[in-house]
N, C-alpha and C. Protein backbone atom coordinates (compact mmCIF):
# COMPACT_ATOMS: atom_id res chain seq x y z
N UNK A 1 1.41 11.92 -38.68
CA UNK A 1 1.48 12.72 -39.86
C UNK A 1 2.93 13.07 -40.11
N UNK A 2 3.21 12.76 -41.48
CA UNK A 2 4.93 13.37 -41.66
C UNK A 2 5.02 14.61 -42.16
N UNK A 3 5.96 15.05 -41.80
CA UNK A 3 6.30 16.50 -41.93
C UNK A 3 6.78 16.41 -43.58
N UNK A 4 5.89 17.21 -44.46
CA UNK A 4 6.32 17.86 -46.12
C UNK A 4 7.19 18.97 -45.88
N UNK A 5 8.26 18.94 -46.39
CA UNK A 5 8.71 20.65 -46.49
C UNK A 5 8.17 21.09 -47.58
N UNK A 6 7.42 20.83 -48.58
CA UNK A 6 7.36 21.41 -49.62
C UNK A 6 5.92 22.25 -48.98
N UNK A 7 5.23 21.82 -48.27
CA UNK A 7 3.81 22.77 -47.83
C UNK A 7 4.58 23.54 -46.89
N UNK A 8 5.59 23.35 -46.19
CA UNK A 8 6.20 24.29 -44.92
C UNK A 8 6.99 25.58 -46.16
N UNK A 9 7.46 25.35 -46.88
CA UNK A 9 8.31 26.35 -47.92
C UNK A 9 7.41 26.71 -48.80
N UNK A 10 6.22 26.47 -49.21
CA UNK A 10 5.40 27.60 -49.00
C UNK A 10 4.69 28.68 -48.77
N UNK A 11 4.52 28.72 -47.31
CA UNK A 11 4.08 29.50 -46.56
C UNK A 11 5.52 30.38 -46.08
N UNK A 12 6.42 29.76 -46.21
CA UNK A 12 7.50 30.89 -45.73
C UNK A 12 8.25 31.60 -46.42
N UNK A 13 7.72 31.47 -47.85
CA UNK A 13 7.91 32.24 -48.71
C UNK A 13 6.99 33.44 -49.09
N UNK A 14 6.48 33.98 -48.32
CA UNK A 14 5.72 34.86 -48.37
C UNK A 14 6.42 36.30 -47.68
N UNK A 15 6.34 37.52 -48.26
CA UNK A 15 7.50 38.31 -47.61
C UNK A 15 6.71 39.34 -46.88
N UNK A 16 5.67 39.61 -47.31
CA UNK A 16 4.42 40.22 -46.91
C UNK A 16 3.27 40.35 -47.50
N UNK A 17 1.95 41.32 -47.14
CA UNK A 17 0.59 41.38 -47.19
C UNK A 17 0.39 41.60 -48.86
N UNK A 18 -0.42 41.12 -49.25
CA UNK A 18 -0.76 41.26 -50.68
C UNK A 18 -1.69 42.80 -50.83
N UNK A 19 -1.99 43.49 -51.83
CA UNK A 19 -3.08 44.56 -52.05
C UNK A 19 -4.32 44.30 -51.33
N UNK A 20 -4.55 43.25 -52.11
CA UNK A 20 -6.10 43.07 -51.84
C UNK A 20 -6.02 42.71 -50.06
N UNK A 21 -5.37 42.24 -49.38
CA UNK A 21 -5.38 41.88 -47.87
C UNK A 21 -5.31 43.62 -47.39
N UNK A 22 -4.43 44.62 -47.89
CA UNK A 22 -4.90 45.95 -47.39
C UNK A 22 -5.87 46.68 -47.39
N UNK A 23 -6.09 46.48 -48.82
CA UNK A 23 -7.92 47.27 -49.35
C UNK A 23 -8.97 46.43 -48.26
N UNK A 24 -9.12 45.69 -48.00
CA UNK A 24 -10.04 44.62 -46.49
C UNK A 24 -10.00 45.06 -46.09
N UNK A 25 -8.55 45.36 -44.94
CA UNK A 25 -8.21 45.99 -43.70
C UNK A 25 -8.57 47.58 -43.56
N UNK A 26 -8.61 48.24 -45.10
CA UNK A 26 -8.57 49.71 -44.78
C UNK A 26 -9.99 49.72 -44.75
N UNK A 27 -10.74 48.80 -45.99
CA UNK A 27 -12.42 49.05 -45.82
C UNK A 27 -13.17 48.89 -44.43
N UNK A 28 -12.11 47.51 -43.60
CA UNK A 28 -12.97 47.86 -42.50
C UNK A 28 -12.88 48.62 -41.11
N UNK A 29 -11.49 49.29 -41.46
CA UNK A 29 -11.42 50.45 -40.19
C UNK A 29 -12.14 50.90 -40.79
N UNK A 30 -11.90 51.75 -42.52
CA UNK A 30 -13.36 53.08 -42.76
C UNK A 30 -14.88 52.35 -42.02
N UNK A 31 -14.76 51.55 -41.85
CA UNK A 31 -16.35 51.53 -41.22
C UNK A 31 -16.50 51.35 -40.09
N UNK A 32 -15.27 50.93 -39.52
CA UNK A 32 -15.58 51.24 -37.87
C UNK A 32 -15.58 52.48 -37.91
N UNK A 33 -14.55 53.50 -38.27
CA UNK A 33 -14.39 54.75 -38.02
C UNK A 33 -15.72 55.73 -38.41
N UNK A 34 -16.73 55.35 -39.41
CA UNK A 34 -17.49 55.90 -39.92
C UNK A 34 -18.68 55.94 -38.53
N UNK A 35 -18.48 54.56 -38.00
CA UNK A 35 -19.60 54.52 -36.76
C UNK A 35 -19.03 55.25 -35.91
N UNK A 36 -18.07 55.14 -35.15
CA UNK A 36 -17.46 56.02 -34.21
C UNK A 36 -17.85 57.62 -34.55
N UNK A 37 -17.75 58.25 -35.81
CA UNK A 37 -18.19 59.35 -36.23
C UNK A 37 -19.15 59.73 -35.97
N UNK A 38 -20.22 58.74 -36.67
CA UNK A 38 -21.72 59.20 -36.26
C UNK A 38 -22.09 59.19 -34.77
N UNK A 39 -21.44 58.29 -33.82
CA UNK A 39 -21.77 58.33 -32.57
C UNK A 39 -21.26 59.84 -32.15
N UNK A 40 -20.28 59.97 -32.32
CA UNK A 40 -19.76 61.03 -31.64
C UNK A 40 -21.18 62.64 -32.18
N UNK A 41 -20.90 62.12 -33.25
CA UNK A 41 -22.20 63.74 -33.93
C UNK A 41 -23.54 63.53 -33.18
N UNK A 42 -23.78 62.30 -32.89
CA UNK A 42 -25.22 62.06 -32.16
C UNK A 42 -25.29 62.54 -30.42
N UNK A 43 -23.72 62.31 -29.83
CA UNK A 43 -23.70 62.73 -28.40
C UNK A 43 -23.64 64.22 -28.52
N UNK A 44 -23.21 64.90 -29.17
CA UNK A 44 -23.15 66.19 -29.80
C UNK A 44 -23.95 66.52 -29.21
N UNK A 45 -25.31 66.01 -30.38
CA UNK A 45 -26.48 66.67 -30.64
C UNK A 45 -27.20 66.63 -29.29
N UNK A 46 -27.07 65.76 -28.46
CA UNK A 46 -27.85 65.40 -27.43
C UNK A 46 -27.49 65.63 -26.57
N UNK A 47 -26.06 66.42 -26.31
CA UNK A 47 -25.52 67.32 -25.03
C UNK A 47 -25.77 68.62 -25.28
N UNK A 48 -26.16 68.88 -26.24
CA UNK A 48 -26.52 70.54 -27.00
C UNK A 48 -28.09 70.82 -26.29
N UNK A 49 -28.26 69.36 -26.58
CA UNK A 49 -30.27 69.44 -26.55
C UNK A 49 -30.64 69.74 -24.73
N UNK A 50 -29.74 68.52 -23.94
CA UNK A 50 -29.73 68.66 -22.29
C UNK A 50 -29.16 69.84 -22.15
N UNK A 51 -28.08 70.49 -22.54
CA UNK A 51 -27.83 72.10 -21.84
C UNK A 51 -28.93 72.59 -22.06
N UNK A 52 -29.24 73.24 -23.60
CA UNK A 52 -30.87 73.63 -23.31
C UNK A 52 -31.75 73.68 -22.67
N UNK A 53 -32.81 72.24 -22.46
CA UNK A 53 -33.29 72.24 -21.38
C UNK A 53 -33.19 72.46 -20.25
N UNK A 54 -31.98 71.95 -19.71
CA UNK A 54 -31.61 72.58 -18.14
C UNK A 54 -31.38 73.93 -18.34
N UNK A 55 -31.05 74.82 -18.92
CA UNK A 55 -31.41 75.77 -19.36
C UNK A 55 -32.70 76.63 -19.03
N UNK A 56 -33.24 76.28 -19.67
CA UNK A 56 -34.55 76.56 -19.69
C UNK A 56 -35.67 76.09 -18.28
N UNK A 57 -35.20 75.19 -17.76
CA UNK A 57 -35.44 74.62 -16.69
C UNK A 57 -35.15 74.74 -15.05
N UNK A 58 -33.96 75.62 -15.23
CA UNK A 58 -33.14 76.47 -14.59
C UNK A 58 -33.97 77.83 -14.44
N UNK A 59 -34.13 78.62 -15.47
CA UNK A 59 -34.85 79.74 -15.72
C UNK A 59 -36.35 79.76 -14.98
N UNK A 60 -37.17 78.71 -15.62
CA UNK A 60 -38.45 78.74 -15.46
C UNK A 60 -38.16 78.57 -13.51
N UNK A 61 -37.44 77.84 -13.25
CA UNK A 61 -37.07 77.63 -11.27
C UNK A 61 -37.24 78.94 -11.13
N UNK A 62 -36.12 79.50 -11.54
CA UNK A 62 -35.49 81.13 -10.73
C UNK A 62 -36.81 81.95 -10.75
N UNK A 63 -37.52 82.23 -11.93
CA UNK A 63 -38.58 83.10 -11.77
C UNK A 63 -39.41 82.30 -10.70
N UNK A 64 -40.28 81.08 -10.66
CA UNK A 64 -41.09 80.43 -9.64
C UNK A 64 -40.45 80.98 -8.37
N UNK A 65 -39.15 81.21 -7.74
CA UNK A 65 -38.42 81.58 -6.53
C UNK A 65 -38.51 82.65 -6.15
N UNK A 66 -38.65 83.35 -6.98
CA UNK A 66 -38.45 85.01 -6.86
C UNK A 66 -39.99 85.33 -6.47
N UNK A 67 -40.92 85.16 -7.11
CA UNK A 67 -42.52 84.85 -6.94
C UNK A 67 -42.75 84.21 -5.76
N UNK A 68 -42.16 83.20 -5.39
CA UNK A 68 -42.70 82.75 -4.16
C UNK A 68 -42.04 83.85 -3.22
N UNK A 69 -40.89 84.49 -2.95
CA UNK A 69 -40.62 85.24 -2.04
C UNK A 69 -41.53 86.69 -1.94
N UNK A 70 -42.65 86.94 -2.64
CA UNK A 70 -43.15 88.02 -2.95
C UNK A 70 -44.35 87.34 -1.65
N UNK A 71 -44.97 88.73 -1.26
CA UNK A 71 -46.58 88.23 -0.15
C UNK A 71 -47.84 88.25 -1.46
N UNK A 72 -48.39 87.24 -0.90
CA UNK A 72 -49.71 86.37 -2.09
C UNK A 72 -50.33 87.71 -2.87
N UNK A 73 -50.21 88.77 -2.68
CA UNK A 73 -50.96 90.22 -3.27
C UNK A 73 -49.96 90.53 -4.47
N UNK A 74 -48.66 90.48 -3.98
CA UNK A 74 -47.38 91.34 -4.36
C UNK A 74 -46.89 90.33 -6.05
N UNK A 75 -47.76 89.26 -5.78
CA UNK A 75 -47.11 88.18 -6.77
C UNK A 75 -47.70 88.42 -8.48
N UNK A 76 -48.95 89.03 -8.07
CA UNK A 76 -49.69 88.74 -9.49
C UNK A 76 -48.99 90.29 -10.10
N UNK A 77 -48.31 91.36 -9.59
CA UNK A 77 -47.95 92.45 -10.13
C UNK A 77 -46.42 91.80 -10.62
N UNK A 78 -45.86 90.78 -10.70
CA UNK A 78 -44.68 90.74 -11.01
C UNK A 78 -45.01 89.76 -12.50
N UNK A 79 -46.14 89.45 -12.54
CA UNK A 79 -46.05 88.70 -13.88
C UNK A 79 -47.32 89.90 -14.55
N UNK A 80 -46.81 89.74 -16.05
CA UNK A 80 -47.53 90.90 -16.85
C UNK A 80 -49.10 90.42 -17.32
N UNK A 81 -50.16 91.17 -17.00
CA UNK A 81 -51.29 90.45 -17.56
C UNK A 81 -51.37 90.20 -18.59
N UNK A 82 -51.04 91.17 -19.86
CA UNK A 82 -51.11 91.10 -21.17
C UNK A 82 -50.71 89.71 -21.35
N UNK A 83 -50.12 88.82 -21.06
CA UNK A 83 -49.10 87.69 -21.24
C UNK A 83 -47.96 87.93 -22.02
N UNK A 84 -47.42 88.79 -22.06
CA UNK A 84 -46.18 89.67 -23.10
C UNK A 84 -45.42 88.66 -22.66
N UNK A 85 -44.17 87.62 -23.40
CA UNK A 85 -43.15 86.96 -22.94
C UNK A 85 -41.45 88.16 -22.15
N UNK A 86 -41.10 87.76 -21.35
CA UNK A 86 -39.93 88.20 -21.42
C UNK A 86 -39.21 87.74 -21.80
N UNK A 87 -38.76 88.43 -22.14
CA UNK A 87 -37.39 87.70 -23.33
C UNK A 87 -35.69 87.83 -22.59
N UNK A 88 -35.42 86.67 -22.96
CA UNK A 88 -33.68 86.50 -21.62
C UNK A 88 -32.97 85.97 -22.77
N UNK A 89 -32.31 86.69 -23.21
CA UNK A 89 -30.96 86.94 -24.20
C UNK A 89 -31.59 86.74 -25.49
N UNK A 90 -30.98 86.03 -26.54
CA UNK A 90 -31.75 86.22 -28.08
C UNK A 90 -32.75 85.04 -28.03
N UNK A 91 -32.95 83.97 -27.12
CA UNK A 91 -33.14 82.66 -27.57
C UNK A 91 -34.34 82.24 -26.81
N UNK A 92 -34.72 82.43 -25.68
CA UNK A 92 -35.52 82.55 -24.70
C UNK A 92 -36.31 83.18 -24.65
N UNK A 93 -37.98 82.90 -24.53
CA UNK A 93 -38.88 83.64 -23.42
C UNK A 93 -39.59 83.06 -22.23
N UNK A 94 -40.06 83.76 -21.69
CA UNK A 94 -40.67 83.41 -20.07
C UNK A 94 -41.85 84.56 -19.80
N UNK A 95 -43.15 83.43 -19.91
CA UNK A 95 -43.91 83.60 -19.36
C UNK A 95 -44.31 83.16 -17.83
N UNK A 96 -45.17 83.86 -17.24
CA UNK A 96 -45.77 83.50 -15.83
C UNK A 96 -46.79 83.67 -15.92
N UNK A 97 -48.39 83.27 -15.12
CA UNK A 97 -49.12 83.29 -14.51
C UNK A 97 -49.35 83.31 -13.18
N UNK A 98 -50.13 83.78 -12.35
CA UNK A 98 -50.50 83.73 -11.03
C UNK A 98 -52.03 83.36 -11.04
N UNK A 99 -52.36 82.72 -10.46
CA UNK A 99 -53.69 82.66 -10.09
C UNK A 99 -54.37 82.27 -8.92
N UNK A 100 -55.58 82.48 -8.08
CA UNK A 100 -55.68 82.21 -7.01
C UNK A 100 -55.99 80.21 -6.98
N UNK A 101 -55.91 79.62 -6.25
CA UNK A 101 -55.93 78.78 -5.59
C UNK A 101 -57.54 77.98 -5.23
N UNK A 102 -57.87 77.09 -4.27
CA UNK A 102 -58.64 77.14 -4.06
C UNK A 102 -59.01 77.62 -2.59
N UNK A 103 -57.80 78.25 -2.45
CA UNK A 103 -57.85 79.16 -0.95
C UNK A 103 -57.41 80.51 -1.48
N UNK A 104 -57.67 81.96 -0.59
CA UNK A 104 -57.48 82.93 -0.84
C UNK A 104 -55.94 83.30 -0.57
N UNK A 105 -55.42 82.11 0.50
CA UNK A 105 -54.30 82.45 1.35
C UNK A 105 -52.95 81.87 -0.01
N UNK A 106 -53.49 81.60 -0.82
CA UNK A 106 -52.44 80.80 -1.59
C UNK A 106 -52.53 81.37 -3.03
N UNK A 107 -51.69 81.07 -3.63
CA UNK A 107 -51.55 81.35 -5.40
C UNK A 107 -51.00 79.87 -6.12
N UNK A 108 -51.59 79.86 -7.13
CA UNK A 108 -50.38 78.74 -8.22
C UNK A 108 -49.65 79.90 -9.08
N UNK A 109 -48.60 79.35 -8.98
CA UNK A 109 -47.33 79.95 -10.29
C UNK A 109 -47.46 78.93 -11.17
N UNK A 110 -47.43 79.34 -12.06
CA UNK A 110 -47.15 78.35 -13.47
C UNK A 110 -46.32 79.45 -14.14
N UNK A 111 -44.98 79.10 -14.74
CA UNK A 111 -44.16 79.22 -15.69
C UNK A 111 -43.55 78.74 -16.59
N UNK A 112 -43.68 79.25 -18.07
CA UNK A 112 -43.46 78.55 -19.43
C UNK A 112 -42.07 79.25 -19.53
N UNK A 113 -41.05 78.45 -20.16
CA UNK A 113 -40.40 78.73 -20.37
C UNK A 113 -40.13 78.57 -21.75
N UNK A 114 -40.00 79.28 -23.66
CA UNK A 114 -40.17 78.87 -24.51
C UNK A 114 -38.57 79.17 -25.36
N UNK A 115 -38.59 77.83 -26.49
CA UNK A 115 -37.44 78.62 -27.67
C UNK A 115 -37.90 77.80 -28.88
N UNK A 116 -36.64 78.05 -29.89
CA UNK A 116 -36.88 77.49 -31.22
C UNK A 116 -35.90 76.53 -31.10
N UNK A 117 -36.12 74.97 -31.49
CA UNK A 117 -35.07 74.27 -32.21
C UNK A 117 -35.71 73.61 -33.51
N UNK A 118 -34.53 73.68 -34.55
CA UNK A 118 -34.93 73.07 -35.34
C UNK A 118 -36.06 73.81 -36.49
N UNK A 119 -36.95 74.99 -36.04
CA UNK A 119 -37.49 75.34 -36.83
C UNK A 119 -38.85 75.13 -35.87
N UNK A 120 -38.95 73.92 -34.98
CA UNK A 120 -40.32 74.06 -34.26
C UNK A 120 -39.97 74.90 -32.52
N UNK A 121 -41.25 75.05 -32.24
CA UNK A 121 -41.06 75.74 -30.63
C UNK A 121 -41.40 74.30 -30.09
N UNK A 122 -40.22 74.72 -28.31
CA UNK A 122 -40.20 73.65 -27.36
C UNK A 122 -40.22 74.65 -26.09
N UNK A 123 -40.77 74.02 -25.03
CA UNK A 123 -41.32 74.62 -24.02
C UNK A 123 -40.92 73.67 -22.69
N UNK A 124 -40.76 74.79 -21.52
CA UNK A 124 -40.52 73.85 -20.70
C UNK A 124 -41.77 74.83 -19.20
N UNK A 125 -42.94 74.21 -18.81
CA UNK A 125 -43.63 74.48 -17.87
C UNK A 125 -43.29 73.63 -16.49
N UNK A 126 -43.40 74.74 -15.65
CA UNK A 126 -43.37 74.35 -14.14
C UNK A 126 -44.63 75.12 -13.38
N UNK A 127 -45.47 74.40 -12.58
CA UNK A 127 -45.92 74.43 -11.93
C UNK A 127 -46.15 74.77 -10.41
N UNK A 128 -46.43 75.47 -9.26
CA UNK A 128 -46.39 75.27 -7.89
C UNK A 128 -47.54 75.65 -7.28
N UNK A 129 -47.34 75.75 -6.19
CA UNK A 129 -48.97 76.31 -5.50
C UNK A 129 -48.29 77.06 -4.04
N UNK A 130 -47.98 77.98 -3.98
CA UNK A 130 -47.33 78.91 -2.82
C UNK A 130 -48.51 79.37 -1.51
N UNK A 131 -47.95 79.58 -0.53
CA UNK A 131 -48.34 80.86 0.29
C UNK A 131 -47.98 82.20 0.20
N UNK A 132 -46.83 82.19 -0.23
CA UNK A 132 -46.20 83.55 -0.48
C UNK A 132 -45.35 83.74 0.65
N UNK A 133 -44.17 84.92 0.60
CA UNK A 133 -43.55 85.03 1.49
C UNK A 133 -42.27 83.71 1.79
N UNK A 134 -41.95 83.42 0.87
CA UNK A 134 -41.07 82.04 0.62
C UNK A 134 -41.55 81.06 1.04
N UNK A 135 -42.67 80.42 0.89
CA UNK A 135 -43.69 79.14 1.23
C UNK A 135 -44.32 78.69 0.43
């Protein structure tokens, strides 16, 4: 193949990027950048949502702990019969139950732990079955 200068002096007459080659380039960072955005608002939302729960999950533990360190009699006076929630700061409540078992020597704890997101209620229940006396 022989070398044209007239196709080589062409191309090297070019001094830089035309408009339309920028408007491309800017349309398609805006849309990488637009995804990067939404990702970032979505991890947001979903590290907001896991504190919560562990949160709440955390809570519903501590009361089950405190209950189990009580003797199997001492346990059902620490949760309210009425089922009244306690309430732990503006956002939170916590209910408990005690109930006997299918032995006398034992209790189940069950604790709800409740809040609002979004406009609906979400709940987090734990379960155990104790002796009492930290067992």
């Amino acid at each position: 193949m022989k070398y044209d200068p007239n196709i080589h002096s062409r191309f090297s007459d070019r001094a830089g990027v035309t408009l339309i080659e920028v408007l491309i380039a800017i349309g398609v960072f805006a849309v990488g950048m637009l995804g990067i955005g939404q990702l970032v608002g979505a991890t947001l939302r979903n590290n907001t949502t896991g504190h919560t729960l562990t949160r709440a999950t955390m809570l519903a533990q501590e009361k089950i702990e405190r209950l189990k360190l009580q003797s199997i009699n001492a346990m059902k006076d620490r949760c309210p019969e009425d089922g009244k929630p306690e309430e732990i700061g503006t956002f939170f409540e916590r209910r408990c139950t005690v109930d006997e078992s299918y032995s006398s020597s034992a209790n189940i704890i069950e604790v709800t732990v409740s809040w609002k997101h979004n406009g609906q209620n979400r709940d987090v229940t734990l379960k155990t079955m104790t002796l009492g006396g930290g067992t």
